[in-house]
Each structure stands twice: as C-alpha cells, then as structure tokens.
C-alpha atoms as a PDB file:
ATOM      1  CA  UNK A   1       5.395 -23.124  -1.907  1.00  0.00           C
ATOM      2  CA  UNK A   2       6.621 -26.328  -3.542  1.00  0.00           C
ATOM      3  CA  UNK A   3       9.184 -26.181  -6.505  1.00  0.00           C
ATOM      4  CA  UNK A   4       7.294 -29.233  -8.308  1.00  0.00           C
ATOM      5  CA  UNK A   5       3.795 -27.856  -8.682  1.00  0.00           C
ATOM      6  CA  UNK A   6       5.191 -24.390  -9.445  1.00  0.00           C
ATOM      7  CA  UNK A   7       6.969 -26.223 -11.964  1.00  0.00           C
ATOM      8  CA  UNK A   8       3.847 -28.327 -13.204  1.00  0.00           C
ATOM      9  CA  UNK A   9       1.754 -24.867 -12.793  1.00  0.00           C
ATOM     10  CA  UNK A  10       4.878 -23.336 -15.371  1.00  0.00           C
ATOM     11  CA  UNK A  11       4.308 -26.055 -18.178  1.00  0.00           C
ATOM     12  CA  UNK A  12       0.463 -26.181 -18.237  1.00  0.00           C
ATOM     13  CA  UNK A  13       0.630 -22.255 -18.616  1.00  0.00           C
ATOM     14  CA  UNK A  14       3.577 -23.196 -21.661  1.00  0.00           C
ATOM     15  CA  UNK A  15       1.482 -25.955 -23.494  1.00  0.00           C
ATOM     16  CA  UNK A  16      -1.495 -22.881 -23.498  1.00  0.00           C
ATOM     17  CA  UNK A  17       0.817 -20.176 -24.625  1.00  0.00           C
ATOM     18  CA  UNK A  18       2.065 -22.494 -27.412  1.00  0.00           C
ATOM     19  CA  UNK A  19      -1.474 -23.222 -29.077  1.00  0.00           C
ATOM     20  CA  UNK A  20      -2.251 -19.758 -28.854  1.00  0.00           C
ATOM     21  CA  UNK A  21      -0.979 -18.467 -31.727  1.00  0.00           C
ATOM     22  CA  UNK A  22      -2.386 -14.913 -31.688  1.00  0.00           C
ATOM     23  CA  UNK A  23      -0.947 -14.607 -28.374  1.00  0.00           C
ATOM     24  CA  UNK A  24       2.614 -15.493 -29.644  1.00  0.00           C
ATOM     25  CA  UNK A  25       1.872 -12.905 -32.677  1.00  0.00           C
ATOM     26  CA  UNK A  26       1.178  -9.959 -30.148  1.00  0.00           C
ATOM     27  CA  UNK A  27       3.990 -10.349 -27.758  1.00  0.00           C
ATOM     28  CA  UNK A  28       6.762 -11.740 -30.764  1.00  0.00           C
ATOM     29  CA  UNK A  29       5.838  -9.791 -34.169  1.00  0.00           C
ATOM     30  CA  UNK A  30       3.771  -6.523 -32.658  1.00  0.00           C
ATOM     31  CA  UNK A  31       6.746  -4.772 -31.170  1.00  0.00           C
ATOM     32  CA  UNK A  32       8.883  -5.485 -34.401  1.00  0.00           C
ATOM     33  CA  UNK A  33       6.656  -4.179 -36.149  1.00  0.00           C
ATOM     34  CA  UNK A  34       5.416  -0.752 -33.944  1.00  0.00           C
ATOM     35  CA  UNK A  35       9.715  -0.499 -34.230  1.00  0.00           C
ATOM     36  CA  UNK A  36       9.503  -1.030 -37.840  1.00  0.00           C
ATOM     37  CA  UNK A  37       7.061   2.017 -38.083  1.00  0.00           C
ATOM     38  CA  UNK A  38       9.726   4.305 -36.113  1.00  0.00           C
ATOM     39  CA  UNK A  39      12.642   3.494 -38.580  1.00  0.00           C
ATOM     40  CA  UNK A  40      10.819   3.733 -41.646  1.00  0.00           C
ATOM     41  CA  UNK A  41       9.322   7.106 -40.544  1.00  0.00           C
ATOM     42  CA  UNK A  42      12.622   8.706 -39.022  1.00  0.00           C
ATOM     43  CA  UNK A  43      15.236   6.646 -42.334  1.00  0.00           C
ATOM     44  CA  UNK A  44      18.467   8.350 -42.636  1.00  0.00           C
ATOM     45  CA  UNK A  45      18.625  10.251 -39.149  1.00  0.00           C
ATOM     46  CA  UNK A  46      19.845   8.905 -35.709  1.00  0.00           C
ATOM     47  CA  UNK A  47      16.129   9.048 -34.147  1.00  0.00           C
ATOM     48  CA  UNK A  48      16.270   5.374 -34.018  1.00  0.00           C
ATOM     49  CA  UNK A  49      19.610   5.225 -32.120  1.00  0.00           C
ATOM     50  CA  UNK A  50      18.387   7.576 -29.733  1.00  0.00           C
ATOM     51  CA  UNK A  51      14.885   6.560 -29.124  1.00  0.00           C
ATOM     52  CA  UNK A  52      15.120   2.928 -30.536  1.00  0.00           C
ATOM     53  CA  UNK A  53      16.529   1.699 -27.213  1.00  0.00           C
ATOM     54  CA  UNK A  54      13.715   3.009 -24.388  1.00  0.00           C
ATOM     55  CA  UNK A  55      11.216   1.982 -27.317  1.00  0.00           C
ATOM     56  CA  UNK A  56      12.894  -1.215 -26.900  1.00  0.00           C
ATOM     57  CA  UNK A  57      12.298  -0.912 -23.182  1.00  0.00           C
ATOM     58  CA  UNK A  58       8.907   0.551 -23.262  1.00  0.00           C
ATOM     59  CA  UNK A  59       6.917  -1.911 -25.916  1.00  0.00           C
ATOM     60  CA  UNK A  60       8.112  -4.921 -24.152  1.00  0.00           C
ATOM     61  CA  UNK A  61       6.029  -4.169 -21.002  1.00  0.00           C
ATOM     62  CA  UNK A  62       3.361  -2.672 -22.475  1.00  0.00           C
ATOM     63  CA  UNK A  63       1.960  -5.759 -24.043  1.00  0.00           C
ATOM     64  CA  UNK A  64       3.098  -8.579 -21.267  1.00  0.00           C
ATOM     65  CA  UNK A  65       1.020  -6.594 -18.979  1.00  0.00           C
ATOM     66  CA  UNK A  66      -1.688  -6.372 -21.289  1.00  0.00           C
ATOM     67  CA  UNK A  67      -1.350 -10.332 -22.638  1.00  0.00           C
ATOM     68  CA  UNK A  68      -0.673 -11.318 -18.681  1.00  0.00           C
ATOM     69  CA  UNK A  69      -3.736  -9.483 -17.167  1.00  0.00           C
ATOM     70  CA  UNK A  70      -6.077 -11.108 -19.564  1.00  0.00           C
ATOM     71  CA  UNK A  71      -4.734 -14.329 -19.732  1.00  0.00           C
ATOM     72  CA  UNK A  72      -4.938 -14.762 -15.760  1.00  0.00           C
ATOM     73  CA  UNK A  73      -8.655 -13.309 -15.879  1.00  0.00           C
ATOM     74  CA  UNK A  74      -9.763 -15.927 -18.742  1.00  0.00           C
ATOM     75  CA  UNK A  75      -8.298 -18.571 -16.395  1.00  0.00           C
ATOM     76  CA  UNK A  76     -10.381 -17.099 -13.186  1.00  0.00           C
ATOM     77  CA  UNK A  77     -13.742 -16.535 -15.591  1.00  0.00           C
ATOM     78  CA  UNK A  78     -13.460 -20.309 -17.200  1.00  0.00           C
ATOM     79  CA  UNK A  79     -13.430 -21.986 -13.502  1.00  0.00           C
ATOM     80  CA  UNK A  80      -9.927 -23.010 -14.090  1.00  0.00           C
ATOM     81  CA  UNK A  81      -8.022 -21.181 -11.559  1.00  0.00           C
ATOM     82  CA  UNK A  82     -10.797 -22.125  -9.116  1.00  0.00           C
ATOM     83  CA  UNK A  83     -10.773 -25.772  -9.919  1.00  0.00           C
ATOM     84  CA  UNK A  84      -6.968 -25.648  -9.507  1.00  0.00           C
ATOM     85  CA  UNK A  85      -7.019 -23.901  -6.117  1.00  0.00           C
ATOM     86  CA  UNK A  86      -9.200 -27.125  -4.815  1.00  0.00           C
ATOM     87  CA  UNK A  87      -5.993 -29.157  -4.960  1.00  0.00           C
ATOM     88  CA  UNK A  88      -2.886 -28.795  -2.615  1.00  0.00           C
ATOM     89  CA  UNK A  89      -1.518 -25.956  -4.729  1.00  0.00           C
ATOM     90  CA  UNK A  90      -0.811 -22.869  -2.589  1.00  0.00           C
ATOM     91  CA  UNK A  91      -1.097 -19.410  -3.941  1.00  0.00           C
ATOM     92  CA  UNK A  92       2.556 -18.587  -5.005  1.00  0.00           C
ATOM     93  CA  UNK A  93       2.789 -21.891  -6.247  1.00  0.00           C
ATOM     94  CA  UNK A  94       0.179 -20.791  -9.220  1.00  0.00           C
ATOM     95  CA  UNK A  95       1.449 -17.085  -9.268  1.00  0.00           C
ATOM     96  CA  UNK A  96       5.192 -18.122  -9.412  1.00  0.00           C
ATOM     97  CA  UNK A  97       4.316 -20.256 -12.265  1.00  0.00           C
ATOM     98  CA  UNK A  98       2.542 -18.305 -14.107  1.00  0.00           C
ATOM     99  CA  UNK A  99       5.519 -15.472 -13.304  1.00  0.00           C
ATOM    100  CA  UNK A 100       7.665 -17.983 -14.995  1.00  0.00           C
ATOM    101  CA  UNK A 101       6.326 -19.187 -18.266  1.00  0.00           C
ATOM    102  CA  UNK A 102       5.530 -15.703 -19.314  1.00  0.00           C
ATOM    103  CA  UNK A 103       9.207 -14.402 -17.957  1.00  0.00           C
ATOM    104  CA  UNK A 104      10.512 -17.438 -20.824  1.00  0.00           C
ATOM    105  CA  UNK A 105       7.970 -15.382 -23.402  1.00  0.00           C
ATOM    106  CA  UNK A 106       9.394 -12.295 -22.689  1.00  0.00           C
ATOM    107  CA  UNK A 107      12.727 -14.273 -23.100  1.00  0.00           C
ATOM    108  CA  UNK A 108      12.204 -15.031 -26.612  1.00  0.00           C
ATOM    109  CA  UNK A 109      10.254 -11.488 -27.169  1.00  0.00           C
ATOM    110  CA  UNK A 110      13.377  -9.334 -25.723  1.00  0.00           C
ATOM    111  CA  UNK A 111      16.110 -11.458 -27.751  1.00  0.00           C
ATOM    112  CA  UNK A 112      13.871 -11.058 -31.133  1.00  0.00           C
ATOM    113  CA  UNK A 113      13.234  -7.446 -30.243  1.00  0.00           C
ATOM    114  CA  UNK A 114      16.360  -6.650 -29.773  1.00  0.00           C
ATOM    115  CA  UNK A 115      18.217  -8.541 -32.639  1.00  0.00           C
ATOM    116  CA  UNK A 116      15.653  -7.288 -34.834  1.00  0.00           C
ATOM    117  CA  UNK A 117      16.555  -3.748 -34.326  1.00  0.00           C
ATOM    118  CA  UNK A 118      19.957  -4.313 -34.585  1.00  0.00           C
ATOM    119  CA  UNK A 119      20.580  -6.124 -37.081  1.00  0.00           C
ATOM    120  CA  UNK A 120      17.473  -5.927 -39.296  1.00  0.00           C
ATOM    121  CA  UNK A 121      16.718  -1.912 -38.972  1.00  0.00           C
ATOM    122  CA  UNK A 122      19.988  -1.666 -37.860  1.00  0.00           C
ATOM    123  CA  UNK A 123      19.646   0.498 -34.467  1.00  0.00           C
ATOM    124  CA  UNK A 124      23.150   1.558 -32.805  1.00  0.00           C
ATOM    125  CA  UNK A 125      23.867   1.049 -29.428  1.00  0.00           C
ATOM    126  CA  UNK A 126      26.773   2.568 -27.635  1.00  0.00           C
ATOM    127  CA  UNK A 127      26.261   0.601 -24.527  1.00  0.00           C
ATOM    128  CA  UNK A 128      26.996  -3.445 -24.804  1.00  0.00           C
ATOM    129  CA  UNK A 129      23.677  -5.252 -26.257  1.00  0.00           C
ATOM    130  CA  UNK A 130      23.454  -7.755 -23.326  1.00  0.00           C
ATOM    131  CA  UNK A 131      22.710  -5.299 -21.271  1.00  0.00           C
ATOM    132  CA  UNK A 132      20.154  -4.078 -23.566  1.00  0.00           C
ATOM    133  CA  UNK A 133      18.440  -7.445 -23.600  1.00  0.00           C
ATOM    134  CA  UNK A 134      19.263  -7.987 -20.093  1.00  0.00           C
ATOM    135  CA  UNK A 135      16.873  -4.255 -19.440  1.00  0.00           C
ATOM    136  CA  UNK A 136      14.718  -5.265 -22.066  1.00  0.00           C
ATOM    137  CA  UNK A 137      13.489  -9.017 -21.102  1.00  0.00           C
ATOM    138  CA  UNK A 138      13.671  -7.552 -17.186  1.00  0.00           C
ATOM    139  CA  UNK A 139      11.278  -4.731 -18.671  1.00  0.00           C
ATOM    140  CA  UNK A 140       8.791  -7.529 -20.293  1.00  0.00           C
ATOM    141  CA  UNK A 141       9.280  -9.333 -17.055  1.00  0.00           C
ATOM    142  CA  UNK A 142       8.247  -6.682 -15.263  1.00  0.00           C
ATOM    143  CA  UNK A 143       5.058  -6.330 -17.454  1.00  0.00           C
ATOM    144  CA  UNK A 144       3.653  -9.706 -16.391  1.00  0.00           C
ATOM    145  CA  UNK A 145       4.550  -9.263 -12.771  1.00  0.00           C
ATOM    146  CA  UNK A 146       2.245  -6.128 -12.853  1.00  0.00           C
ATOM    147  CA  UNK A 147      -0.391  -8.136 -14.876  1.00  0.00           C
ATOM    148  CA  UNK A 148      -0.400 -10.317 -12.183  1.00  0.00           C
ATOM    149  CA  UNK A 149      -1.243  -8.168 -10.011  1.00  0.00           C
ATOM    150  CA  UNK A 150      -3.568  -5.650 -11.686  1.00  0.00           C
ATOM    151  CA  UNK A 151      -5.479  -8.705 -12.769  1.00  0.00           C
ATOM    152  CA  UNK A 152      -7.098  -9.171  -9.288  1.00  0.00           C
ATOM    153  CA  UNK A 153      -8.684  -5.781  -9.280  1.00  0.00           C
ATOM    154  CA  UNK A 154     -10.533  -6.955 -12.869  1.00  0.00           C
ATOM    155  CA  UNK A 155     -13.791  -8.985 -13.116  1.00  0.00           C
ATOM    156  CA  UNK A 156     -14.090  -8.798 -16.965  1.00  0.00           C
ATOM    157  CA  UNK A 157     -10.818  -8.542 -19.648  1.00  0.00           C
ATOM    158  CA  UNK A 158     -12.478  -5.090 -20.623  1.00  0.00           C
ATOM    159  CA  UNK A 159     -11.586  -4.183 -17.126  1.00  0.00           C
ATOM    160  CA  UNK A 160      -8.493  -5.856 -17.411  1.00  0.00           C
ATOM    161  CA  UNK A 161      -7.527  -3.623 -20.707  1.00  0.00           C
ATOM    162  CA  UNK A 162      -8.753  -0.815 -18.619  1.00  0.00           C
ATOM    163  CA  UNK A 163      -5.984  -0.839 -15.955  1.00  0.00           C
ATOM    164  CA  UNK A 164      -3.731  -0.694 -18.509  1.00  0.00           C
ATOM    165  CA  UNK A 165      -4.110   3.347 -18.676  1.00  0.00           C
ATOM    166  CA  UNK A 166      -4.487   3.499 -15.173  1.00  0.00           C
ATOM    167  CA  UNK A 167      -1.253   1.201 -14.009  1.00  0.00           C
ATOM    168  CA  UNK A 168       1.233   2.149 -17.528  1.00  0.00           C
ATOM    169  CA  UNK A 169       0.202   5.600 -18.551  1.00  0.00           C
ATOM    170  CA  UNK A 170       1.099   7.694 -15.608  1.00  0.00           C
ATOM    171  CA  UNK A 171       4.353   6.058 -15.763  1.00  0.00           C
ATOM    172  CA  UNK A 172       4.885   6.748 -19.521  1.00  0.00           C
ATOM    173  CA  UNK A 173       4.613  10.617 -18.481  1.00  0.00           C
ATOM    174  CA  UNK A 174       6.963  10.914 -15.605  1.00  0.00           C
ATOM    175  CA  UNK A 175       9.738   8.204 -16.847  1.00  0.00           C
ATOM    176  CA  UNK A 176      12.032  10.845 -18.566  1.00  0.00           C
ATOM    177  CA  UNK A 177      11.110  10.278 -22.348  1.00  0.00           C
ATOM    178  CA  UNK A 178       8.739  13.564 -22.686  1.00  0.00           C
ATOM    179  CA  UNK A 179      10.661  15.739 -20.000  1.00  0.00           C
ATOM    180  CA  UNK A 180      14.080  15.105 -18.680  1.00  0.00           C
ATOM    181  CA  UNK A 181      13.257  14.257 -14.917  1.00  0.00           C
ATOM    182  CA  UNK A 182      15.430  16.950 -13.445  1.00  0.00           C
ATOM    183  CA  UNK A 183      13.315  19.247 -15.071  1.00  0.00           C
ATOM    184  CA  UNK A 184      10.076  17.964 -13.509  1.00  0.00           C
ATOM    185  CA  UNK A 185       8.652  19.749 -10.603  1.00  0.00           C
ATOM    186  CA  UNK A 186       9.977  17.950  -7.549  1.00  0.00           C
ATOM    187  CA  UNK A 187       6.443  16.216  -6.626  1.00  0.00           C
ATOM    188  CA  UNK A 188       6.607  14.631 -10.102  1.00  0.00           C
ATOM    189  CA  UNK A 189      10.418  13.798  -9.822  1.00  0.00           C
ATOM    190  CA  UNK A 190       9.693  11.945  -6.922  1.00  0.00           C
ATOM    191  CA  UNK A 191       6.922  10.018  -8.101  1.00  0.00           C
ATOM    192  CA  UNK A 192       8.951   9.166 -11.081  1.00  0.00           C
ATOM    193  CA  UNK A 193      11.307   7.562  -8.455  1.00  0.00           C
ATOM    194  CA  UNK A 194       8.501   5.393  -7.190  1.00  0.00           C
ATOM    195  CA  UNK A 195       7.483   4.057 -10.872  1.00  0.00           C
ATOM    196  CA  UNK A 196       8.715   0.996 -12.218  1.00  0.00           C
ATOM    197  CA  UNK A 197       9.739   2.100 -16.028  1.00  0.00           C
ATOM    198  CA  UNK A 198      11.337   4.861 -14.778  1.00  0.00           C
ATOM    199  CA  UNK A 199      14.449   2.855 -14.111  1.00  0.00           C
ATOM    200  CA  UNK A 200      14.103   0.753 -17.308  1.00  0.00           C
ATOM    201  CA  UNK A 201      13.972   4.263 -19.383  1.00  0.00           C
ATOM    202  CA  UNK A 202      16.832   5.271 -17.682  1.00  0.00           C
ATOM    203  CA  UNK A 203      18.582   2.359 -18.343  1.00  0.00           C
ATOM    204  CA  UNK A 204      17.908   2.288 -21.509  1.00  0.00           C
ATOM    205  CA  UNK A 205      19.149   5.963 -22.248  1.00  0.00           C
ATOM    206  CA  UNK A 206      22.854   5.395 -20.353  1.00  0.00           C
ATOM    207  CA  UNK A 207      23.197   2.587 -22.510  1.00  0.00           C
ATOM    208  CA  UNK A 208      22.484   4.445 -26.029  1.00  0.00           C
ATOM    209  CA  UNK A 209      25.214   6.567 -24.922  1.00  0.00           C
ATOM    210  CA  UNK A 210      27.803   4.203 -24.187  1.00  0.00           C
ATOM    211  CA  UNK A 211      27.362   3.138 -20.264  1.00  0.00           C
ATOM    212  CA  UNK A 212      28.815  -0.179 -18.615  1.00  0.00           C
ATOM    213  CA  UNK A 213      27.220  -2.298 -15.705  1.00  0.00           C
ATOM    214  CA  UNK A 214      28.729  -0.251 -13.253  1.00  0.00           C
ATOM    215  CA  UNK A 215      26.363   2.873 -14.409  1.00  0.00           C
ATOM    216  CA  UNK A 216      23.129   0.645 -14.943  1.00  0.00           C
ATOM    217  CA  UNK A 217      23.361  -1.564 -11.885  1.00  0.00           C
ATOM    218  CA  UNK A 218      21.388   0.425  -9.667  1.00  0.00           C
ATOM    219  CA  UNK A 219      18.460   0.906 -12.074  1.00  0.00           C
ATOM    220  CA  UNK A 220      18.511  -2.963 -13.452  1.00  0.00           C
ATOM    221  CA  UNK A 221      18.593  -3.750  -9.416  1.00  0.00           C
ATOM    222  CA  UNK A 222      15.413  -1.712  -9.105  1.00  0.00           C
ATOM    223  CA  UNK A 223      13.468  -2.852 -11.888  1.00  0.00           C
ATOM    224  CA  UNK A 224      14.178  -6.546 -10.321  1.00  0.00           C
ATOM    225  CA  UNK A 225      12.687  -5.473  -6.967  1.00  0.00           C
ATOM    226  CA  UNK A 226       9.893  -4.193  -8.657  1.00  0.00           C
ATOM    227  CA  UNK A 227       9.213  -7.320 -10.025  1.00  0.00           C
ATOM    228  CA  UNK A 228       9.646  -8.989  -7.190  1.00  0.00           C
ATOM    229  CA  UNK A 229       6.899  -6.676  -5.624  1.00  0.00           C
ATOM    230  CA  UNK A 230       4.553  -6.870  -8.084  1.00  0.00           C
ATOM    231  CA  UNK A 231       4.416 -10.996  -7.734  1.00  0.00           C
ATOM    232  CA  UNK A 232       4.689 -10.916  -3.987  1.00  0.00           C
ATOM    233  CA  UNK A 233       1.312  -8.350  -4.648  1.00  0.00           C
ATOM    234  CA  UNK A 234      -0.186 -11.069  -6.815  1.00  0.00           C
ATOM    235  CA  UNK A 235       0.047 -13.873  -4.457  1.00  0.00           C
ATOM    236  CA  UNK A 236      -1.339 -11.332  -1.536  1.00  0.00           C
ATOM    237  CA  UNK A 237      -4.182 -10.763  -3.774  1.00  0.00           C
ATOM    238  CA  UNK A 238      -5.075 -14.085  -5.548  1.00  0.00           C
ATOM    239  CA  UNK A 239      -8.054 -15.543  -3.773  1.00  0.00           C
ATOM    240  CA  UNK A 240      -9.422 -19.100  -3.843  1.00  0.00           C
ATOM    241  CA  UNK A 241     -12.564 -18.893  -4.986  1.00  0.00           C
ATOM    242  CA  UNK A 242     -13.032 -16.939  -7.756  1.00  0.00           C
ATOM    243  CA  UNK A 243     -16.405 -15.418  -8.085  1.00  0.00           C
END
C-alpha cells in the first residue's frame, strides 16, 4: 500500500462525487429531510429528543452504504476499476481511497445532520454534541466501509440495492430501538452484540440522556473496529479483473 496513490485514488473519487450532484442531494439533504418528517409529525412533545439522536445515527449509514455499494459497482461495470487495477495500484490502495473520500462525505453529512437538528428543529441533547457528531460521522463511516464490502457480492446496482435488506435490516431489529436488548431472548442479544449499529444505537441513546466519553468509549471503540473490518473485507474481496 502506498500513501500517494491512495491519495491520488482519494481525489479522483472527490472530483466524481463533486459533479454528481444527485449524489450530494441523497447523502446531504435526504436525511434532513426524513428528520424533518419526524419533528413535524411528533411538534410539541420530546419524541424528537428521544429518538432524534439514534435517527441521527441510523440515517447516516443507511444511505452511505447504499450511495457506496453502487458507486463502487458503476466503477467495476464501466471498466474503470479494471483499467485502474492494470497499473501498479494494489488493492487497499483503491479500497483505502475510496474509504476516504466518502469518510470526508459523511464528514460534511454528519456535521449538517447534526446542526440541522439542533439548531434548525431544535433536537435536545443531554450528552455533549461532539460526541454526537463524533457517533454520527463514525456511523456514516461505517456505512461505506460495509458498501465496500457488500459491493463485491453484487454484479448489477439492483443487486447492490438488494443487500441493503440483507446486510442493514437484521441489524435495525436487534439494535435496541424496537426492544430494549436485555429484553431479547439471549440468541438475539448476542447477535445484537455481533452487529455493527448496535453500538452506534447505543451510543446514541447514553448520550440523549446525558453520558460523557467515559460511558460511550467502549461502543465508539467498536463501531471503529467495525469499520476497520469491513475495509480490511473489501480489500480481501476486490479482485482484479472485474468480469
């Protein structure tokens, strides 16, 4: 892995992401506005402070892995990913750098999320709002990493939109927002464990009541393994040649 081309690799994916305005539209203005939805229908009770911040968690990853797992199959179906493994790029070079231009999306998404609700719908958080930046751009993070990865197992980007149940909705059931997880049967509480959004839920929850680092530290370091895992799974997977 060289620094340079996964650098190079980081600004071609950039100079993409910024003609493609739709793209920015999804991943910037569809969140704000699915939160939008949630305070006009629940105005003038605390629903918002209470489920604003794992919404703010949740929405995040949802549509990086969706955007992510698409974007990386156009690249394989147009030749270009195949054309660019020719050249003395190795595979985490070109997963790495893809990792980072959309972690700097999910930058921008998880601080205009975030001050959105705050100050525009005007969500309250107990818990400091780094943190729930910090939890929310590691959540959107996340969602690439696991794009990444779930994009090898597609061929077509209706395939691709098809893992999305598959990978995200299992973990939307067993992360604690429908059941509290101690109230699961035990099978299900463990999977829970082993799910990715699980942690970011849970993060997300301590801090609407009032937590500091020292509660979420353990959850935020999980979600960053996670992620770690999921890109060390896409440069496993990423082959050379492409059909």
């Amino acid at each position: 892995m060289s620094l340079h081309r996964t650098l190079v690799t980081t600004a071609r994916v950039l100079r993409q992401l910024r003609h493609d305005r739709r793209t920015i539209a999804l991943v910037i203005v569809l969140p704000c506005l699915l939160l939008s939805i949630v305070a006009w229908m629940f105005s003038g009770t605390p629903t918002l402070d209470h489920w604003g911040p794992m919404l703010v968690g949740m929405f995040p990853m949802l549509v990086m892995f969706l955007v992510t797992s698409v974007a990386m199959l156009r690249e394989r179906q147009s030749g270009t990913l195949e054309r660019l493994m020719t050249l003395p790029v190795g595979r985490a070079d070109v997963v790495v750098g893809y990792a980072l231009a959309f972690a700097l999306l999910a930058t921008v998404q998880g601080l205009v999320l975030v001050g959105f609700t705050t100050w525009v719908l005007g969500m309250d958080v107990a818990g400091s709002l780094g943190l729930v930046v910090l939890v929310a751009v590691l959540d959107a993070v996340l969602g690439s990493a696991l794009g990444l990865g779930a994009s090898a197992l597609a061929r077509t980007e209706f395939q691709a939109v098809q893992l999305m149940p598959a990978v995200i909705f299992p973990q939307l059931l067993v992360c604690g927002i429908l059941m509290p997880r101690a109230d699961m049967p035990q099978a299900l509480e463990w999977f829970s464990r082993a799910m990715p959004l699980t942690y970011g839920i849970e993060s997300m929850q301590q801090l609407a009541l009032g937590a500091a680092w020292a509660d979420v530290r353990g959850a935020i370091g999980a979600i960053a393994l996670f992620v770690v895992g999921a890109i060390v799974l896409g440069v496993v997977t990423l082959r050379r040649r492409t059909r």
